[in-house]
N, C-alpha and C. Protein backbone atom coordinates (compact mmCIF):
# COMPACT_ATOMS: atom_id res chain seq x y z
N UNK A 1 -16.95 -26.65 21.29
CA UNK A 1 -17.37 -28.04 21.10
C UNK A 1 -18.35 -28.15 19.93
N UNK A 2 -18.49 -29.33 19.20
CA UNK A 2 -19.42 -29.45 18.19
C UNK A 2 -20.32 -30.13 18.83
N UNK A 3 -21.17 -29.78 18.21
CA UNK A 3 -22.35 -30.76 18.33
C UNK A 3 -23.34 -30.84 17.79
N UNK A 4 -24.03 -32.21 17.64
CA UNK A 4 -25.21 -32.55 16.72
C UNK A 4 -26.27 -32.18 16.93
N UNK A 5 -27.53 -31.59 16.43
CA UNK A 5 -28.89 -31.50 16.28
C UNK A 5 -29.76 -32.04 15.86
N UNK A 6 -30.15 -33.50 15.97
CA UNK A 6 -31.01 -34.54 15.53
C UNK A 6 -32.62 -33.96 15.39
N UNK A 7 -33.22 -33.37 14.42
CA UNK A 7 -34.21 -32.70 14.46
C UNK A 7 -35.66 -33.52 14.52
N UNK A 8 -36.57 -34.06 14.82
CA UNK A 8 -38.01 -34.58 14.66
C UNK A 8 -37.54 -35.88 14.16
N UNK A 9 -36.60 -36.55 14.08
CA UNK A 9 -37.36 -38.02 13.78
C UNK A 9 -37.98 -38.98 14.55
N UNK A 10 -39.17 -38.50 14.08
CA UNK A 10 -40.43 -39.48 15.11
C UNK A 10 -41.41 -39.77 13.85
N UNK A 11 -42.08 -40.75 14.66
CA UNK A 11 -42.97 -41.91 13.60
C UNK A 11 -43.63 -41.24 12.92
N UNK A 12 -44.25 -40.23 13.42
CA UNK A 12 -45.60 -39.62 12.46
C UNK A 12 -44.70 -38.86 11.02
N UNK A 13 -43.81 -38.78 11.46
CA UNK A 13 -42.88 -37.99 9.89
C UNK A 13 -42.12 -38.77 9.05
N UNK A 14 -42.17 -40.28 9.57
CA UNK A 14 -41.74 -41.18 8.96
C UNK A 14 -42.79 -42.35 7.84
N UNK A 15 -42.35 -42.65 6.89
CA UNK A 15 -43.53 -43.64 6.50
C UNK A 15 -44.57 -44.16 7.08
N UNK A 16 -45.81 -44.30 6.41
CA UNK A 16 -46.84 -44.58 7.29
C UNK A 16 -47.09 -43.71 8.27
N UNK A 17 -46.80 -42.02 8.80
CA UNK A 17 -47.29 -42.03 10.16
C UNK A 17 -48.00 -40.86 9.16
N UNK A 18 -48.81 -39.83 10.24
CA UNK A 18 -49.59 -38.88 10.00
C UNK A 18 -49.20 -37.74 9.30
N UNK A 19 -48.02 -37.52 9.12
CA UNK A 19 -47.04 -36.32 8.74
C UNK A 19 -45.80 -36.70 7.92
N UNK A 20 -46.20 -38.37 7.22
CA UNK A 20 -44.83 -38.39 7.06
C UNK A 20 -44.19 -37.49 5.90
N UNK A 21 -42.77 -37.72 5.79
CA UNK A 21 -41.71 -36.95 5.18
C UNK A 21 -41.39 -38.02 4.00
N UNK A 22 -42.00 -37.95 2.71
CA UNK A 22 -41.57 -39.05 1.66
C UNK A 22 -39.92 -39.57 1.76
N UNK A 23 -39.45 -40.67 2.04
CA UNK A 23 -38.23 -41.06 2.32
C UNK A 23 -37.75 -40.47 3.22
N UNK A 24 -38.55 -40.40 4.47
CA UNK A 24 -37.51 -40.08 5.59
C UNK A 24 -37.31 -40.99 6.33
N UNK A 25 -37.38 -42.31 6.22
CA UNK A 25 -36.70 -43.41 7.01
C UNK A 25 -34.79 -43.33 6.62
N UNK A 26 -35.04 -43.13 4.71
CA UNK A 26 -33.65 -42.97 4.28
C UNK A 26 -32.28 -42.55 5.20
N UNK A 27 -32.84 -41.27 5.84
CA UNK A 27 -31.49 -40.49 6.68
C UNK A 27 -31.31 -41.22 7.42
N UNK A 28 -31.85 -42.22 8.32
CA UNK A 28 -31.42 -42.82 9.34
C UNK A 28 -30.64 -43.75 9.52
N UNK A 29 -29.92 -44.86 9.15
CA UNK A 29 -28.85 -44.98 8.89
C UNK A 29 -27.50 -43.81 9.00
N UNK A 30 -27.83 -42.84 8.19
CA UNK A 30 -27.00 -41.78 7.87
C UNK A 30 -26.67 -41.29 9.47
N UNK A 31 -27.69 -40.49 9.93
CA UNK A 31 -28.15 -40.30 11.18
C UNK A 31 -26.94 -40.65 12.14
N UNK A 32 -27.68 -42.19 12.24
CA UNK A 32 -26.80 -43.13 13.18
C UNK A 32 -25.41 -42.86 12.88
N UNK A 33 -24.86 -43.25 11.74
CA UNK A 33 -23.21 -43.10 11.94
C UNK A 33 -23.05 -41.53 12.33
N UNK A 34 -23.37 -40.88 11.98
CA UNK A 34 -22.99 -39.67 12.52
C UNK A 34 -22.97 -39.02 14.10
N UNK A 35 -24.05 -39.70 14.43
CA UNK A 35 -23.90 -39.64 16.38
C UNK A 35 -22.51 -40.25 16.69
N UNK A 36 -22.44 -41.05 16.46
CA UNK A 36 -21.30 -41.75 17.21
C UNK A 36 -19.57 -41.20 16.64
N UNK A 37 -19.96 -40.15 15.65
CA UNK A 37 -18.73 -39.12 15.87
C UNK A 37 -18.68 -37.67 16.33
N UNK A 38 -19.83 -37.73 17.15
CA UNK A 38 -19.98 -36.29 18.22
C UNK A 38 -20.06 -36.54 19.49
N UNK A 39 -19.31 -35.99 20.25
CA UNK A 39 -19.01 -36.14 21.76
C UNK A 39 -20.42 -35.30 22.28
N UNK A 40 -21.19 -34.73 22.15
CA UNK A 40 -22.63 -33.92 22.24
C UNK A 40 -23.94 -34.37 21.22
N UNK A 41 -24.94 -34.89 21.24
CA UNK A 41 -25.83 -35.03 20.75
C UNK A 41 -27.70 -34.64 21.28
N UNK A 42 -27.68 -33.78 20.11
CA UNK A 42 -29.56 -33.56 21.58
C UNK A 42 -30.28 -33.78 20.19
N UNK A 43 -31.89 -33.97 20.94
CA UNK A 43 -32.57 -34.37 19.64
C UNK A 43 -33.76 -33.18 20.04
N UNK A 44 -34.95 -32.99 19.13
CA UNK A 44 -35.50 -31.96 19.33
C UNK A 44 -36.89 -33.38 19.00
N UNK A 45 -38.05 -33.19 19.55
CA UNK A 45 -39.14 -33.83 19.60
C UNK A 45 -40.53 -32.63 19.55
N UNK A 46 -40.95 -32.95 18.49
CA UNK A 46 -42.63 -32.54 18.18
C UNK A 46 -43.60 -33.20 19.49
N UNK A 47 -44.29 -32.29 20.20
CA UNK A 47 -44.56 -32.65 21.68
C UNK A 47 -46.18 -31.92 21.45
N UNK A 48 -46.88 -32.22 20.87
CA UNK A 48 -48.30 -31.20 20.46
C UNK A 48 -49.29 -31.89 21.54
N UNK A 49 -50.41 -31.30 22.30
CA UNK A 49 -51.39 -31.60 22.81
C UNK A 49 -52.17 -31.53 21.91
N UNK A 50 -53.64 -32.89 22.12
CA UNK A 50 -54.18 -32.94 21.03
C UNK A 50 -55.35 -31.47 20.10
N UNK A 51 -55.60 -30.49 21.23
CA UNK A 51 -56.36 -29.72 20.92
C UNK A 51 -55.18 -27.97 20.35
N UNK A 52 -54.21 -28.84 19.89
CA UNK A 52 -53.20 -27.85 19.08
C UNK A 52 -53.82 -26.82 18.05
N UNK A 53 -53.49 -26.09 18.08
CA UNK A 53 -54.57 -25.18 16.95
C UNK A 53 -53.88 -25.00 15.18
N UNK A 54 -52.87 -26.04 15.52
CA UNK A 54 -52.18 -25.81 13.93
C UNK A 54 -53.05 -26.98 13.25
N UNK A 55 -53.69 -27.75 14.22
CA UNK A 55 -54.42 -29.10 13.15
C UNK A 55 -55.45 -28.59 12.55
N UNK A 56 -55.18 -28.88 11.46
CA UNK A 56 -56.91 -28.54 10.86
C UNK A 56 -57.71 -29.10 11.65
N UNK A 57 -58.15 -30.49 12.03
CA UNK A 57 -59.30 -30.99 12.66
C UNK A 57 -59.90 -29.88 13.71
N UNK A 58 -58.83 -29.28 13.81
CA UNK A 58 -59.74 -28.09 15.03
C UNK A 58 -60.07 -26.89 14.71
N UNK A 59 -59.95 -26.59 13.56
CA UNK A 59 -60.99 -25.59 13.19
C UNK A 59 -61.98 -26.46 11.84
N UNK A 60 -63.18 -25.68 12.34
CA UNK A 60 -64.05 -25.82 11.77
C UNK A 60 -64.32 -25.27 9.98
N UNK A 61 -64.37 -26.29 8.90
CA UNK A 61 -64.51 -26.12 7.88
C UNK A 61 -63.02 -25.93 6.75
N UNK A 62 -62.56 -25.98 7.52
CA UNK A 62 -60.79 -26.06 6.93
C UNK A 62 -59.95 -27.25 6.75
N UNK A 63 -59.24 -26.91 6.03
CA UNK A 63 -58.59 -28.20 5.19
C UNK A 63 -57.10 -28.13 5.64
N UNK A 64 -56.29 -29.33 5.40
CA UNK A 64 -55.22 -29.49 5.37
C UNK A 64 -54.44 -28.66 4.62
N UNK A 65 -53.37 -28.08 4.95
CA UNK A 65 -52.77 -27.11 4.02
C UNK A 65 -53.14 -25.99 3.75
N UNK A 66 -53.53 -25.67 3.70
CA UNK A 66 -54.77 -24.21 4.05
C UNK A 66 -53.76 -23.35 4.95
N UNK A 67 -53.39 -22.27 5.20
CA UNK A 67 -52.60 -21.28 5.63
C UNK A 67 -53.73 -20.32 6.36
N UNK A 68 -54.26 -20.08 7.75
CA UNK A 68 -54.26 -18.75 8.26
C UNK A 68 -53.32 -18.53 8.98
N UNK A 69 -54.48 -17.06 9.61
CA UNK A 69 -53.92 -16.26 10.61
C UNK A 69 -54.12 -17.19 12.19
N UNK A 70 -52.80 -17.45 13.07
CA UNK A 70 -53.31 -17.98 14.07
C UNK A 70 -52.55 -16.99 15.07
N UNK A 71 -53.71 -16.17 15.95
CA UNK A 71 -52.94 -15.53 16.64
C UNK A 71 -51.72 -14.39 16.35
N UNK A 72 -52.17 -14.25 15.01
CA UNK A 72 -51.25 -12.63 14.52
C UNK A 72 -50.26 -13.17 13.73
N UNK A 73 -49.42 -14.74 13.62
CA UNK A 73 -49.03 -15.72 12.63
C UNK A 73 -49.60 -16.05 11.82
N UNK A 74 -48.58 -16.41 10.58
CA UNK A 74 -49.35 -17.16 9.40
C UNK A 74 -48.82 -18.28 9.94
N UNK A 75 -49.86 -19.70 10.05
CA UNK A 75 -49.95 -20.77 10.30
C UNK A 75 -50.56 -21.90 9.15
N UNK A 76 -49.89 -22.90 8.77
CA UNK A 76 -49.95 -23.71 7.65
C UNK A 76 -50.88 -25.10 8.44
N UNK A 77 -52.52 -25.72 8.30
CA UNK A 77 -53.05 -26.51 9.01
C UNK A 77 -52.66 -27.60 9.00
N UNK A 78 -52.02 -28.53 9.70
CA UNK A 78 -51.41 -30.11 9.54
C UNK A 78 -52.64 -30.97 9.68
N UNK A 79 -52.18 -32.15 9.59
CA UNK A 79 -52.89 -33.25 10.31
C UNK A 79 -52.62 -33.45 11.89
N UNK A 80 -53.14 -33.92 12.21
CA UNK A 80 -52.77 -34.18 13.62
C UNK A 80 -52.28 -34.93 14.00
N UNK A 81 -50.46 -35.15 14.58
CA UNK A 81 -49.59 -35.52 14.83
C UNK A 81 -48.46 -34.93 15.66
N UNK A 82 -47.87 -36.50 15.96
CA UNK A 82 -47.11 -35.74 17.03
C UNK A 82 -47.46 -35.44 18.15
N UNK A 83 -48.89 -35.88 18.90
CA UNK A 83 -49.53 -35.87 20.28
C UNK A 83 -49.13 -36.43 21.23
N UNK A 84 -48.77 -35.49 21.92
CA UNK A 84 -48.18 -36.06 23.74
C UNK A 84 -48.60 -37.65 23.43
N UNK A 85 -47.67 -38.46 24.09
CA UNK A 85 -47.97 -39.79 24.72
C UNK A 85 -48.52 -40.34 23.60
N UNK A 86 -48.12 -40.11 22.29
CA UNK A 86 -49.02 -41.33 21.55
C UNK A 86 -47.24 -41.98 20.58
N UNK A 87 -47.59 -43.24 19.98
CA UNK A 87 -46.90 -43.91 19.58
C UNK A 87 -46.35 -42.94 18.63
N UNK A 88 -47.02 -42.31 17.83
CA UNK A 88 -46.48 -41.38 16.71
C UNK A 88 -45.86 -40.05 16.99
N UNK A 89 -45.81 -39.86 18.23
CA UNK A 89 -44.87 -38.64 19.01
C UNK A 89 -43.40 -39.36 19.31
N UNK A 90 -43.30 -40.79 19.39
CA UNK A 90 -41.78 -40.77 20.04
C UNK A 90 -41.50 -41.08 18.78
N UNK A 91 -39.84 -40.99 19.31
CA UNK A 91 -38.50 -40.96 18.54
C UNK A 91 -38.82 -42.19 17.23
N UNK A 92 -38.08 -42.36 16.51
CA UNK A 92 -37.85 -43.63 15.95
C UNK A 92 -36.84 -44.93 16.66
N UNK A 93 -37.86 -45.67 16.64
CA UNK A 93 -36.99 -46.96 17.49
C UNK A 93 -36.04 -47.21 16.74
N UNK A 94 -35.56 -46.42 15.87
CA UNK A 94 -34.20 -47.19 14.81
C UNK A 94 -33.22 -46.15 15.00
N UNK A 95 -33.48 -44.95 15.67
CA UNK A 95 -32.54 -44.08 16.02
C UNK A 95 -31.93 -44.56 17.41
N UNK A 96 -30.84 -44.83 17.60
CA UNK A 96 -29.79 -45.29 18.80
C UNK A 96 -30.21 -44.66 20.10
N UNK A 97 -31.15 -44.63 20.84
CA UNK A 97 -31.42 -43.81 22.15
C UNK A 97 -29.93 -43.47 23.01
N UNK A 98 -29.24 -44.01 22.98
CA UNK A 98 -27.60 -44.42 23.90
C UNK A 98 -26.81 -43.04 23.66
N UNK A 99 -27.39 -42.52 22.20
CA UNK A 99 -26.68 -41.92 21.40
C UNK A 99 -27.00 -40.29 21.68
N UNK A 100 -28.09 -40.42 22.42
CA UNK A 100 -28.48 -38.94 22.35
C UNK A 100 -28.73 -38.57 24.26
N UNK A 101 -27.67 -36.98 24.35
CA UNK A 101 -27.79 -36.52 25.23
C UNK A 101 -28.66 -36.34 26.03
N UNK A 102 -29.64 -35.53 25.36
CA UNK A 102 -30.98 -34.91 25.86
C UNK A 102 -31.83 -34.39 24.87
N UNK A 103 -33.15 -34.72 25.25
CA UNK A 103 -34.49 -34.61 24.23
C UNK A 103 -35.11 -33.00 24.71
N UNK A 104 -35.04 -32.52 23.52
CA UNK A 104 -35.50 -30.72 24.24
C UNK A 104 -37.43 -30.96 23.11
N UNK A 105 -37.99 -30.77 24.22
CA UNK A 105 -39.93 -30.82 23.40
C UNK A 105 -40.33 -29.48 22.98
N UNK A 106 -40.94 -29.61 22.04
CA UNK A 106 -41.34 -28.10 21.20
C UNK A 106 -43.49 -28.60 21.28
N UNK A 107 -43.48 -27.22 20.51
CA UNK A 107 -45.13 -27.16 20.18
C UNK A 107 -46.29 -27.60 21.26
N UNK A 108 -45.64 -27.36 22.64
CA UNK A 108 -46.38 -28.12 23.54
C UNK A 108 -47.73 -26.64 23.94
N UNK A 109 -47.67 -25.85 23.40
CA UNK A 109 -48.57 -24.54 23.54
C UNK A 109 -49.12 -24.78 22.49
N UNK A 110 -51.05 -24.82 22.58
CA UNK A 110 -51.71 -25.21 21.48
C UNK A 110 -52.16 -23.54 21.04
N UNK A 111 -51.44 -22.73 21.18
CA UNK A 111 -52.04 -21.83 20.86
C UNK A 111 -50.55 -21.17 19.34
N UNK A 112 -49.40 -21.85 19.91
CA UNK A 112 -48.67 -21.64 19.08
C UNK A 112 -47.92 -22.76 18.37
N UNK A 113 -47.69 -22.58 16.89
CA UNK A 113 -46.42 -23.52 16.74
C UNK A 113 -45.09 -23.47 16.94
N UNK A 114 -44.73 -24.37 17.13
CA UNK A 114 -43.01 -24.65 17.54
C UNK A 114 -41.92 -25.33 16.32
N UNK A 115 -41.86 -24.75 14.93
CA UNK A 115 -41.11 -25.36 13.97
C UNK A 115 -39.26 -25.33 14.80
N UNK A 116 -39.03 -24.36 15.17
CA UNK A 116 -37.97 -24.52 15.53
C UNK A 116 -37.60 -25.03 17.05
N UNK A 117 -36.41 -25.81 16.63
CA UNK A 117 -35.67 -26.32 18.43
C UNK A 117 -35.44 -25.38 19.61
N UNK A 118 -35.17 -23.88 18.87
CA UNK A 118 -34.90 -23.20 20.00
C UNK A 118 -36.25 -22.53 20.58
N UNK A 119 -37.20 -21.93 19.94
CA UNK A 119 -38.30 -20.80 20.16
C UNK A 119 -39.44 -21.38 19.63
N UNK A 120 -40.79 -21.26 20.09
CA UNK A 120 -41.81 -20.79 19.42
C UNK A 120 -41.28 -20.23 18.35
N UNK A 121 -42.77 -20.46 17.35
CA UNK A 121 -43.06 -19.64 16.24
C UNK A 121 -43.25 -17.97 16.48
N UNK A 122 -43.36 -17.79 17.14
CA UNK A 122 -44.05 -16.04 18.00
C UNK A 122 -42.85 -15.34 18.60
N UNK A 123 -41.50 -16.68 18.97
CA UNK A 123 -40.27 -16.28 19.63
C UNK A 123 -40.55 -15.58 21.07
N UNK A 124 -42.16 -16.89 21.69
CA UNK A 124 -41.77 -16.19 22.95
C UNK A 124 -41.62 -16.90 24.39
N UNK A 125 -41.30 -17.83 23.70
CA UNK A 125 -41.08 -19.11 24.95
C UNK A 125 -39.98 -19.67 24.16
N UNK A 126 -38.53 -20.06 24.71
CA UNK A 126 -37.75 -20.97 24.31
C UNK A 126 -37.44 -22.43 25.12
N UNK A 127 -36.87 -23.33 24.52
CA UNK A 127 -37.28 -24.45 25.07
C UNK A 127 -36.22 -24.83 25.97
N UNK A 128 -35.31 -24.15 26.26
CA UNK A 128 -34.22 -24.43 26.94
C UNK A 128 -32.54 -24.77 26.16
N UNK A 129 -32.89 -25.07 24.74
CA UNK A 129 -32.22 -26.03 24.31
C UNK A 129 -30.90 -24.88 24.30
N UNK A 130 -30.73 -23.41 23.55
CA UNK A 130 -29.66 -22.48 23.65
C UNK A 130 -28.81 -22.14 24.79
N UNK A 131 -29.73 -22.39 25.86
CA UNK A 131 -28.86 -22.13 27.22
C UNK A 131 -28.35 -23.24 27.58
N UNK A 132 -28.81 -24.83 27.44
CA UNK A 132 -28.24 -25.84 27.22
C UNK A 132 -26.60 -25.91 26.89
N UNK A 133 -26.47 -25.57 25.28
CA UNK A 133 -25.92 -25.72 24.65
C UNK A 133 -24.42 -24.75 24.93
N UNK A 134 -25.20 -23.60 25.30
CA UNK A 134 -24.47 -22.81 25.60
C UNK A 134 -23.37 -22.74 27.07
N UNK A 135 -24.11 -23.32 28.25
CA UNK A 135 -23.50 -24.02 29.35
C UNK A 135 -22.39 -24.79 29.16
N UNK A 136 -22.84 -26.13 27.99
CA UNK A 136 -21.66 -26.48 27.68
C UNK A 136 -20.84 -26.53 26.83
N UNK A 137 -20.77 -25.13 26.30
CA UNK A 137 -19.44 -24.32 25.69
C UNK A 137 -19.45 -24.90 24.74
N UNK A 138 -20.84 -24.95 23.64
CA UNK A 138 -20.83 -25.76 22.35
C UNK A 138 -20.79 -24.48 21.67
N UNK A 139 -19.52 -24.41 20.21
CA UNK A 139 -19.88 -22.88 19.48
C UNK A 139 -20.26 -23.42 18.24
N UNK A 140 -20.25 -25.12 18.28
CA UNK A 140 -20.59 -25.40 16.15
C UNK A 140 -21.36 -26.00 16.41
N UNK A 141 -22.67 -26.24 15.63
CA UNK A 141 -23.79 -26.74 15.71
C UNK A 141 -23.86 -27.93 14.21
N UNK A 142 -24.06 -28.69 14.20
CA UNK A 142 -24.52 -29.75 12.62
C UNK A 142 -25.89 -29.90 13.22
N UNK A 143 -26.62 -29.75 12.25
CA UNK A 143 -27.76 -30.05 12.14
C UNK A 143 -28.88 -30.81 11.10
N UNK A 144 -28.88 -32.02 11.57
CA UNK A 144 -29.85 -33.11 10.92
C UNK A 144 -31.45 -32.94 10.71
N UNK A 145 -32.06 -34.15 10.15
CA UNK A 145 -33.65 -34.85 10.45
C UNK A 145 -34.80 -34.57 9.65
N UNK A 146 -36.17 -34.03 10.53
CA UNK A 146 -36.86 -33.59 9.54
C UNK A 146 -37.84 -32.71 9.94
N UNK A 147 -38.06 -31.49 9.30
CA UNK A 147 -38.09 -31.69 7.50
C UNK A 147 -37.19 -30.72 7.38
N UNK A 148 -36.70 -30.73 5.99
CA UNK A 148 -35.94 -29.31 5.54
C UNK A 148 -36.32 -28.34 5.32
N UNK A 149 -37.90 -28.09 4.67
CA UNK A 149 -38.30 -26.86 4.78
C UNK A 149 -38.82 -26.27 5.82
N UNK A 150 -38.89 -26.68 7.20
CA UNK A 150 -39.63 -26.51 8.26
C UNK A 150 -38.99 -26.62 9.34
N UNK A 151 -38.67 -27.53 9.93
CA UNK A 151 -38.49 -27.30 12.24
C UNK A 151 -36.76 -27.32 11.60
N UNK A 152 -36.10 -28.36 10.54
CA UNK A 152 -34.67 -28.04 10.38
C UNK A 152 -34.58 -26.92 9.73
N UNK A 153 -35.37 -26.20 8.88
CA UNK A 153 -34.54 -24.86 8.62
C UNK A 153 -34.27 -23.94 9.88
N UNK A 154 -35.98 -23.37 10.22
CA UNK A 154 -36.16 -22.91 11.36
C UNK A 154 -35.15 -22.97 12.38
N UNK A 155 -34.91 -24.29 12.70
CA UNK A 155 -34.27 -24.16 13.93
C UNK A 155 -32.49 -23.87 13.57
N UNK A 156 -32.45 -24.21 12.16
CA UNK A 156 -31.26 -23.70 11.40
C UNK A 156 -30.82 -22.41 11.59
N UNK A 157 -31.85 -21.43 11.12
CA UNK A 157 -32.12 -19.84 10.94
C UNK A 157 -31.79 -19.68 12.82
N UNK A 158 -32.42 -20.11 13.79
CA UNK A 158 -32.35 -19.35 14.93
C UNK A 158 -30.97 -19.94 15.78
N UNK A 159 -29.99 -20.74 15.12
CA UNK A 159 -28.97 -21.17 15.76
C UNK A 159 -28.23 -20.32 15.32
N UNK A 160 -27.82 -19.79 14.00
CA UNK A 160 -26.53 -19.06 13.30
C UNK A 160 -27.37 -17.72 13.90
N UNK A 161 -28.56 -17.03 14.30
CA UNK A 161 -28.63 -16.14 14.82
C UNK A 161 -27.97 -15.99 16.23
N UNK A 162 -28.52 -17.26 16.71
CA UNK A 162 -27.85 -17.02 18.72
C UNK A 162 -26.29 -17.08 18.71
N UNK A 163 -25.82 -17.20 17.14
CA UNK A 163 -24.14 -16.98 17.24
C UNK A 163 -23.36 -18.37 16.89
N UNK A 164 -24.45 -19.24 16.87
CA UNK A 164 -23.66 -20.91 16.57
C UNK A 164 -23.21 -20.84 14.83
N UNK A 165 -22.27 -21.27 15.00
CA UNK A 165 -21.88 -21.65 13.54
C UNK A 165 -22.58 -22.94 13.39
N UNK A 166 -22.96 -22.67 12.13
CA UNK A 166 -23.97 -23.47 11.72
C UNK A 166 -24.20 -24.43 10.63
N UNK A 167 -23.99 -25.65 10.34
CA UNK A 167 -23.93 -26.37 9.36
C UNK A 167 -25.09 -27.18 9.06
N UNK A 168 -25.70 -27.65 7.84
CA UNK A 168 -26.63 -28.64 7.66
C UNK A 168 -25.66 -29.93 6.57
N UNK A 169 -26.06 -30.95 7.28
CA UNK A 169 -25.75 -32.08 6.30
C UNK A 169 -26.56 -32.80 5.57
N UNK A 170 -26.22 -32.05 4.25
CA UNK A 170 -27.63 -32.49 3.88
C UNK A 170 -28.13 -33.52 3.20
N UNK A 171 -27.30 -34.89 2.96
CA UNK A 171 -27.77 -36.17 2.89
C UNK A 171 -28.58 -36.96 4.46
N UNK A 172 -28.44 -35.82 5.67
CA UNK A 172 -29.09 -36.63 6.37
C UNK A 172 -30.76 -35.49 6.91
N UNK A 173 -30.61 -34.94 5.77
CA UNK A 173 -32.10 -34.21 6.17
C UNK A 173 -33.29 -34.62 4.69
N UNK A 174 -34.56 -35.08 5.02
CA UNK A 174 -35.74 -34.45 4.06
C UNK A 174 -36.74 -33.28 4.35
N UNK A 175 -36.89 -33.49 2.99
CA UNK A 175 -37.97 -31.90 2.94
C UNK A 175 -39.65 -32.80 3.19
N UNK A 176 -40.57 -31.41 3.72
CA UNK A 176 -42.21 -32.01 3.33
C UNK A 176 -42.43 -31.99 1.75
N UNK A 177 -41.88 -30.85 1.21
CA UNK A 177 -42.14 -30.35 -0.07
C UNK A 177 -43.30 -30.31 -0.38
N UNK A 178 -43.95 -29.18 0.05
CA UNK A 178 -45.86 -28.96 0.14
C UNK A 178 -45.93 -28.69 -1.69
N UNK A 179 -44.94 -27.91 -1.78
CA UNK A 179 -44.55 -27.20 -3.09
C UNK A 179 -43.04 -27.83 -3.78
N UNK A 180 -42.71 -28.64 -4.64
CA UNK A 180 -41.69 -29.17 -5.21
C UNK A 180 -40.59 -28.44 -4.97
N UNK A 181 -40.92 -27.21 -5.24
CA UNK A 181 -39.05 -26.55 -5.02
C UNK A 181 -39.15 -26.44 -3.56
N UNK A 182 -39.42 -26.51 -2.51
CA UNK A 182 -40.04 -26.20 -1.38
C UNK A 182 -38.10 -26.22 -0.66
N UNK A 183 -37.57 -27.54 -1.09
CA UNK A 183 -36.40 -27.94 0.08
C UNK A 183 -35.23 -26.67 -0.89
N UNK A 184 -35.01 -26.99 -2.17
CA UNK A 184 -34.17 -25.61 -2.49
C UNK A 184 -34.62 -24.39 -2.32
N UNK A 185 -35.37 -24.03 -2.16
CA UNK A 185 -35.55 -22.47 -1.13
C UNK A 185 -35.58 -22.45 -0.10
N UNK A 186 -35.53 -23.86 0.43
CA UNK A 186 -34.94 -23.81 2.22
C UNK A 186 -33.40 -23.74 2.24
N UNK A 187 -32.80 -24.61 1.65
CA UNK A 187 -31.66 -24.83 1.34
C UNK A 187 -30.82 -23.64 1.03
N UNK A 188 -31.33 -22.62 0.22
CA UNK A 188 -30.50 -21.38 -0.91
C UNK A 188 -31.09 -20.05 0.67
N UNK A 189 -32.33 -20.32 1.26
CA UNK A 189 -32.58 -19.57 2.71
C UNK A 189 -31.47 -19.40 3.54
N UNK A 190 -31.24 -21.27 3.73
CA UNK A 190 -30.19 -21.01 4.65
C UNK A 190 -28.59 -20.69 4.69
N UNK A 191 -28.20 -20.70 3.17
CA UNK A 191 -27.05 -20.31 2.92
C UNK A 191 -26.97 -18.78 3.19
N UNK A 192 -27.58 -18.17 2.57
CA UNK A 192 -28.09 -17.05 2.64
C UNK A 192 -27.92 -16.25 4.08
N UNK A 193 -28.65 -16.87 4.81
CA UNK A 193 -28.32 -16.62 6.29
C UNK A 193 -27.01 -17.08 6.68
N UNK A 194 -25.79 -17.10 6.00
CA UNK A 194 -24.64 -18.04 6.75
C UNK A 194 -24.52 -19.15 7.06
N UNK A 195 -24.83 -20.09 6.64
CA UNK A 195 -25.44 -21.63 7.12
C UNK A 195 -24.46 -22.35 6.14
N UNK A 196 -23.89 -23.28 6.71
CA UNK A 196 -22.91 -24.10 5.86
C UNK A 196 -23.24 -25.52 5.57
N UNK A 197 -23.21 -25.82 4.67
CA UNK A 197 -23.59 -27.06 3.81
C UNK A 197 -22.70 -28.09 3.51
N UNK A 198 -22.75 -29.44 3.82
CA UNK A 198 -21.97 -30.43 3.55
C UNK A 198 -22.34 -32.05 3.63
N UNK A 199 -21.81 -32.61 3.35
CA UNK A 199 -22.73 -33.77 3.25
C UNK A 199 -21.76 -34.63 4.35
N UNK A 200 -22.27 -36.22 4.68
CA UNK A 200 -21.93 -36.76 5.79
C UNK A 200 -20.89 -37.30 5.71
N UNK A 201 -20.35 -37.80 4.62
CA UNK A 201 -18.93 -38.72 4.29
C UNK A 201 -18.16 -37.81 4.85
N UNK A 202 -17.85 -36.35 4.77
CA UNK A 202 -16.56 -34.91 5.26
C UNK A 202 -16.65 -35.15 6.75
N UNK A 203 -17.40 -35.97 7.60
CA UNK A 203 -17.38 -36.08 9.06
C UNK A 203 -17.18 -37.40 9.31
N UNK A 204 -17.37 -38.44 8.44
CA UNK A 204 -17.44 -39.89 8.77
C UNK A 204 -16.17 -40.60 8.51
N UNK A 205 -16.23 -40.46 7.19
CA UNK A 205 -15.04 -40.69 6.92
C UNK A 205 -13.34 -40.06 7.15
């Protein structure tokens, strides 16, 4: 079975929110038509408690963007977003709720981050979503949302590992782009790893 991977679109990564993704309202539209030609759809949701340790605000004297060690990881400091129960954690009200199977929550351990849908960053808690998927005899995966250099590569990289064939479409994903080339070395990453590339018209049309 195929099926879709709707990655993070929630408010804070969208215009105006805390994290947003420059033009990531764009994919949505895109998004939308594309659910409604997959018989399977799950979405993956940024689920952080507020005392998360990837925010900068919680360590002392550190800045946004700033890279340590958290816990034996290299960890990149965000803003703080994406907090349980706040307006800027749910979905986008412009994404079709009707449309999506089941919501699998990441980053809910403030001790670790969760870029990808399937695992922790540390790979030691998974979120359910592979055994999910796997139950119901899904072997192709498409995978949407945001960002490209981050929770969609990630969770890109650990799908074509658990054996899913693996595609990104990539008129319906953006990058953060901390660093300008940031989304083509995600992009040329995931080919690299086996990851297949195509854009949305080859499914829509």
């Amino acid at each position: 079975m195929k099926t879709l991977i709707v990655v993070d679109i929630q408010n804070d990564f969208l215009p105006g929110g805390a994290l947003a993704v420059k033009h990531g309202n764009e994919i949505i539209p895109v998004v939308n038509k594309l659910m409604s030609s997959f018989d399977l759809v799950v979405a993956t949701q940024d689920w952080h408690p507020a005392d998360h340790e990837s925010f900068a605000s919680n360590h002392q004297d550190r800045k946004v963007g700033e890279v340590i060690d958290l816990h034996g990881l290299a960890q990149v400091l965000w803003p703080d977003h994406c907090i349980q129960n706040t307006e800027g954690a749910e979905l986008s009200s412009e994404i079709d709720p009707q449309l999506i199977h089941r919501i699998f929550r990441k980053g809910t351990d403030p001790r670790v981050d969760s870029y990808s849908g399937f695992f922790d960053n540390g790979k030691k808690n998974e979120t359910g979503l592979a055994a999910y998927l796997k139950d119901k005899q899904v072997n192709e995966l498409f995978i949407v949302g945001l960002a490209t250099d981050y929770c969609v590569k990630f969770t890109a990289l650990d799908a074509v590992s658990l054996g899913f064939e693996t595609t990104i479409i990539l008129d319906a994903v953006k990058a953060v782009n901390l660093n300008s080339e940031d989304q083509e070395l995600a992009i040329q990453t995931m080919k690299q790893a086996g990851i297949k590339t195509i854009s949305s018209n080859e499914i829509t049309d």
